[in-house]
C-alpha atoms as a PDB file:
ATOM      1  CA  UNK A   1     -16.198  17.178  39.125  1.00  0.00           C
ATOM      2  CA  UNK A   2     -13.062  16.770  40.949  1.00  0.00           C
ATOM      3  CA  UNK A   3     -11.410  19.179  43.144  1.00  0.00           C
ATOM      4  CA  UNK A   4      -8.093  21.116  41.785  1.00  0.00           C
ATOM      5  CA  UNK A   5      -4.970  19.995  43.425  1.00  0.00           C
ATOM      6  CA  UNK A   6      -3.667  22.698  45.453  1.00  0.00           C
ATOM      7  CA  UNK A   7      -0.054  22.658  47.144  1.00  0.00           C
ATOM      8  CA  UNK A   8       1.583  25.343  48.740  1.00  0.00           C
ATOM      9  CA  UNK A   9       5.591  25.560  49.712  1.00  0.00           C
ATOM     10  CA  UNK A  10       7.130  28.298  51.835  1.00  0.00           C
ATOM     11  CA  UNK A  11      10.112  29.801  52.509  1.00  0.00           C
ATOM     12  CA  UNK A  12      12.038  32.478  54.713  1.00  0.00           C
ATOM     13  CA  UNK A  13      14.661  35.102  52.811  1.00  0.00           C
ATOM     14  CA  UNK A  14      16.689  37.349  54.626  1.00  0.00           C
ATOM     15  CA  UNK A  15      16.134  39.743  52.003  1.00  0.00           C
ATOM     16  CA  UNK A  16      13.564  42.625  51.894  1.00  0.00           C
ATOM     17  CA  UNK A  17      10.087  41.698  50.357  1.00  0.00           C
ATOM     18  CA  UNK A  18      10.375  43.932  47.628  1.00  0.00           C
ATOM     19  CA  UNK A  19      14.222  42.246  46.717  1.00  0.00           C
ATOM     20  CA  UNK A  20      12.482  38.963  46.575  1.00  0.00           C
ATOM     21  CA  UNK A  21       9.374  40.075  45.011  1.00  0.00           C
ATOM     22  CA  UNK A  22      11.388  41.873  41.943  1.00  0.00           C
ATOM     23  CA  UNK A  23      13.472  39.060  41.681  1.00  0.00           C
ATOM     24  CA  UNK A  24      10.461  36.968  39.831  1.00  0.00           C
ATOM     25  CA  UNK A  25       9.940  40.323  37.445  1.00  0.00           C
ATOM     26  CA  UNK A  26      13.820  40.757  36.369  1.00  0.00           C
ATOM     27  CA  UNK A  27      14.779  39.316  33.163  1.00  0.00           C
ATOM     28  CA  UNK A  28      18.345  39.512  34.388  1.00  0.00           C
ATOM     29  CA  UNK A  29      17.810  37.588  37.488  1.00  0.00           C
ATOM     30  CA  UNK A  30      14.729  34.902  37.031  1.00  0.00           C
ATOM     31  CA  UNK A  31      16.611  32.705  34.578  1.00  0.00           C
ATOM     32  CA  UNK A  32      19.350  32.125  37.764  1.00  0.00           C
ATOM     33  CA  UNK A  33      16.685  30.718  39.544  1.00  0.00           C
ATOM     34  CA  UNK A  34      13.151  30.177  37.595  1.00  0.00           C
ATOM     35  CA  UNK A  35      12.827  27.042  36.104  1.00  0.00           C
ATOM     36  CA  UNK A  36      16.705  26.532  36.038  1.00  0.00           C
ATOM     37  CA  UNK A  37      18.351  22.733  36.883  1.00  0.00           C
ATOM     38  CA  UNK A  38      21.858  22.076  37.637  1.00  0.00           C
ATOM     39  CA  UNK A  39      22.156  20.131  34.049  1.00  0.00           C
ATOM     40  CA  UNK A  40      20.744  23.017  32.120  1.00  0.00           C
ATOM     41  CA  UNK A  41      21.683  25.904  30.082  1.00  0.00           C
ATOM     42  CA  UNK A  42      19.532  28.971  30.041  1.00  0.00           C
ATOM     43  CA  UNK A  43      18.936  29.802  26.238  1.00  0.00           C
ATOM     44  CA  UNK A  44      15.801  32.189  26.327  1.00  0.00           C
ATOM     45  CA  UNK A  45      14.167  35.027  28.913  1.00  0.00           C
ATOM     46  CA  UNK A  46      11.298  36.834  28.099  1.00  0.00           C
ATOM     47  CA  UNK A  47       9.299  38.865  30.649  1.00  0.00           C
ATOM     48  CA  UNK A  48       6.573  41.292  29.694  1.00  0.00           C
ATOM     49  CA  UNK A  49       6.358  41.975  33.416  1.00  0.00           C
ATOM     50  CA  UNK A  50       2.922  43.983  33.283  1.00  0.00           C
ATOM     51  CA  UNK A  51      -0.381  42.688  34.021  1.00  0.00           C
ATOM     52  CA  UNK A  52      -1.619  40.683  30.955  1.00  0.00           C
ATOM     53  CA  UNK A  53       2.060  40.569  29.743  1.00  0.00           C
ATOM     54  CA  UNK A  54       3.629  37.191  29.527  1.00  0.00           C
ATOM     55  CA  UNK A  55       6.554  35.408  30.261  1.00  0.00           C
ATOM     56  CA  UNK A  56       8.687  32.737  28.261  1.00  0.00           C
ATOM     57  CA  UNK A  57      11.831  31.034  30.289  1.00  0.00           C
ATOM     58  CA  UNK A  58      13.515  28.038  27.846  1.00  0.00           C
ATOM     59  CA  UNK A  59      16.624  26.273  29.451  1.00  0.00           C
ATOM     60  CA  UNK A  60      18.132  23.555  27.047  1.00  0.00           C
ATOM     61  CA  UNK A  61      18.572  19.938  29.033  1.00  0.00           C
ATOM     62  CA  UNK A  62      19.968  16.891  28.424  1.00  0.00           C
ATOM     63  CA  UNK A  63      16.578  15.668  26.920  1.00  0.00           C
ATOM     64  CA  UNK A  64      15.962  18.662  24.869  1.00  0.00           C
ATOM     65  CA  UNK A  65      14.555  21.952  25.750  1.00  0.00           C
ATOM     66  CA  UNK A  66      11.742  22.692  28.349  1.00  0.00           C
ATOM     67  CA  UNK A  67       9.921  25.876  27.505  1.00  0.00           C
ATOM     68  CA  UNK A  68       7.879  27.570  30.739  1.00  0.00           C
ATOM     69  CA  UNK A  69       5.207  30.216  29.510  1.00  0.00           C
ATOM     70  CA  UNK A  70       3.699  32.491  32.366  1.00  0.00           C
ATOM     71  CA  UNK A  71       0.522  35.162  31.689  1.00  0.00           C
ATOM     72  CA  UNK A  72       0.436  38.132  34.296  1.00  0.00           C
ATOM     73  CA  UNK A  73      -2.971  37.949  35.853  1.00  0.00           C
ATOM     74  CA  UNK A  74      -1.677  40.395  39.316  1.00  0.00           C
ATOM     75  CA  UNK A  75       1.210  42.638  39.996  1.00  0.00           C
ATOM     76  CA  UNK A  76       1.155  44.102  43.534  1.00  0.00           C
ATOM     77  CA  UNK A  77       4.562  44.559  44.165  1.00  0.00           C
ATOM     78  CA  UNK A  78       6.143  43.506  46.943  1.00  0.00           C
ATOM     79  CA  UNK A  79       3.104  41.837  48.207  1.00  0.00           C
ATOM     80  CA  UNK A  80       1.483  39.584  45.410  1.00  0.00           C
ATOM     81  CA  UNK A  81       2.179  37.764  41.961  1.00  0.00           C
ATOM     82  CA  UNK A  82      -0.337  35.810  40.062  1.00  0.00           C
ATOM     83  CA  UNK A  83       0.339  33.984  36.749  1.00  0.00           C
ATOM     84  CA  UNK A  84      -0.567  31.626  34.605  1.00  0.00           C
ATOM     85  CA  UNK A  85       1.525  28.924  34.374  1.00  0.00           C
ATOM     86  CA  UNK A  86       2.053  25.955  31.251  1.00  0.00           C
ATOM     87  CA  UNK A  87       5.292  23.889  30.624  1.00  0.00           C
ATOM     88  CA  UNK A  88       6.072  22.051  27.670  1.00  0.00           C
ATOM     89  CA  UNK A  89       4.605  19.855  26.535  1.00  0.00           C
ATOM     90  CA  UNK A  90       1.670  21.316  28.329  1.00  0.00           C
ATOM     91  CA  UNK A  91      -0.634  22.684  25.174  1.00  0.00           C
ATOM     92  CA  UNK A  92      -1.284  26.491  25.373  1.00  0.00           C
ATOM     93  CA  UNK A  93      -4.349  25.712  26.664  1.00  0.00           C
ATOM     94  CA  UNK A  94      -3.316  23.874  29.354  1.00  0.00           C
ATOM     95  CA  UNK A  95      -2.666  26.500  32.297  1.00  0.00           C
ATOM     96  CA  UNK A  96      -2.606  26.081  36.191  1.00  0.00           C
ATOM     97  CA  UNK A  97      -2.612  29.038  38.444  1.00  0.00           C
ATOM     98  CA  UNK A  98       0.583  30.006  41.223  1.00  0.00           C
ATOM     99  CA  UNK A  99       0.016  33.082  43.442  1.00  0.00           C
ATOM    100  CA  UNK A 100       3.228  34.425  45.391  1.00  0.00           C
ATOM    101  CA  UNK A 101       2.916  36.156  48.773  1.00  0.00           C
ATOM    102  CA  UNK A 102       5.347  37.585  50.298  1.00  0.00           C
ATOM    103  CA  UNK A 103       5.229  39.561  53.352  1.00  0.00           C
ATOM    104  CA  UNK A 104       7.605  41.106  55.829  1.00  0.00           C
ATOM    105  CA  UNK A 105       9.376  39.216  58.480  1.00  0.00           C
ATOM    106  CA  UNK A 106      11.460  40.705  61.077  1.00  0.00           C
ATOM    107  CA  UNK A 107      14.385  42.014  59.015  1.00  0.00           C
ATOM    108  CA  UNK A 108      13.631  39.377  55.578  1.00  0.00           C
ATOM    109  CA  UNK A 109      10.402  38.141  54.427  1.00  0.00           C
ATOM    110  CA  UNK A 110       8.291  35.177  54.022  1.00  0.00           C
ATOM    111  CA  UNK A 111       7.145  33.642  50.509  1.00  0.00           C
ATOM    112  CA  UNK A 112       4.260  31.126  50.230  1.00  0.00           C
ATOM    113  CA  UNK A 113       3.890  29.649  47.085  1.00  0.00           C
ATOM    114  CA  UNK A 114       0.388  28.090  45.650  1.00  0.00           C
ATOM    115  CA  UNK A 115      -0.141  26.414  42.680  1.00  0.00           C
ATOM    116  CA  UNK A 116      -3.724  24.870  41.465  1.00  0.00           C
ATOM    117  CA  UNK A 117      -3.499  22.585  38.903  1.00  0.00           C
ATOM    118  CA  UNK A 118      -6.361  20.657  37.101  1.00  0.00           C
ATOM    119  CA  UNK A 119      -7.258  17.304  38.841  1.00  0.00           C
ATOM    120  CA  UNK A 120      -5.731  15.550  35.827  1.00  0.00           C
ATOM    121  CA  UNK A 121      -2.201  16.325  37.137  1.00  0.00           C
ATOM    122  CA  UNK A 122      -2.405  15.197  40.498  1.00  0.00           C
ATOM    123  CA  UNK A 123      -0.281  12.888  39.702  1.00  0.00           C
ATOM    124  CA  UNK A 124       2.275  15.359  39.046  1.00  0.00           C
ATOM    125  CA  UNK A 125       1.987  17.151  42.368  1.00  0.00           C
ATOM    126  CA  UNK A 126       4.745  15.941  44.501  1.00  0.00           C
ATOM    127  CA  UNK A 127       7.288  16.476  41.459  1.00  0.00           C
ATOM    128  CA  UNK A 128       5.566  20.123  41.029  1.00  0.00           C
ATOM    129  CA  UNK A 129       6.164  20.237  44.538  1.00  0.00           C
ATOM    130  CA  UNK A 130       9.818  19.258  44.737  1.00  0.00           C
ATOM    131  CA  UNK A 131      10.559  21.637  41.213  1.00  0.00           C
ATOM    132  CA  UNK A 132       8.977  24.452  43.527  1.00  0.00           C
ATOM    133  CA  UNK A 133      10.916  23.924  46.465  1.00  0.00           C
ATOM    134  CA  UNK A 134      14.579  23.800  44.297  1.00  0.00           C
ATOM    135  CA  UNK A 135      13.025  27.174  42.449  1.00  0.00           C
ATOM    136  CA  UNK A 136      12.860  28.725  45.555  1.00  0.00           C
ATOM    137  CA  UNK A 137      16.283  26.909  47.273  1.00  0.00           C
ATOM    138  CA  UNK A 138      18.012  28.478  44.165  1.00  0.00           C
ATOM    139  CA  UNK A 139      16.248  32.156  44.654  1.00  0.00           C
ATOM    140  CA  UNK A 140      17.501  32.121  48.548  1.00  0.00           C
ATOM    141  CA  UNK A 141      21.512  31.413  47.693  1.00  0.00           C
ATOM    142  CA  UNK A 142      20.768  34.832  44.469  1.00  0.00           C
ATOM    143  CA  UNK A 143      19.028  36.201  47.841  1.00  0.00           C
ATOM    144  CA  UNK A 144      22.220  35.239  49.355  1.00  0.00           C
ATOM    145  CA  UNK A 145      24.829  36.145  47.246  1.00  0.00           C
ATOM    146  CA  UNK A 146      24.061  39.555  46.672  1.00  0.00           C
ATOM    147  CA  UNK A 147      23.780  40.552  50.355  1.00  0.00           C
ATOM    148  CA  UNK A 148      27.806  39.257  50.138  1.00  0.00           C
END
């Protein structure tokens, strides 16, 4: 049996760990950034933000809507988020794991990213990896914008 793929992407906020950490929890603010391309429209944002509570982000693109269902597996705010992860066309049984940390840094915080996917989709990893590094590009301008 193969090994899962695991890749990992970081970033520095100059907001406050809990800021960045609520950010991923707030139906208000996720859709901004989660799963959102420049192309897109946001049509649906569900988040049952709870462990064992799940989360359904659609955005309607060119080619059609892309539905992103998430299952709460950890909630340690501001320090840890674990979900479940599947996109469309991804069957329901088809989820992949991504753990946020985030921990203090000086006056902002750090965020490391990791998400282990099934063998099967290593071909997929360096577009998972680019889609995670624009998810959290987008959350550091909201991050951004609201210290204006």
């Amino acid at each position: 049996m193969s090994e899962p793929v695991v890749l990992t992407v970081r970033r520095d906020y100059a907001a406050l760990p809990e800021r960045v950490f609520d950010a991923w929890l707030d139906p208000e603010i996720a859709p901004r950034f989660l799963f959102a391309t420049p192309d897109g429209e946001m049509i649906r944002c569900e988040i049952d933000a709870r462990v064992g509570g799940h989360a359904l982000i659609v955005e309607r693109r060119p080619g059609g809507d892309a539905g992103h269902r998430l299952r709460y597996e950890e909630i340690d705010r501001p320090r840890r988020l674990v979900f479940l992860f599947a996109a469309d066309p991804a069957a329901d049984g088809e989820w992949t794991r991504v753990t946020i940390e985030i921990a203090a840094n000086g006056s902002g915080s750090s965020l490391t990213l990791t998400h282990e996917m099934d063998p099967r989709w290593a071909e997929y990893e360096a577009q998972t990896r680019k889609g995670w590094t624009m998810i959290l590009e987008s959350l550091d301008r909201i991050m951004e914008s609201e210290n204006d």
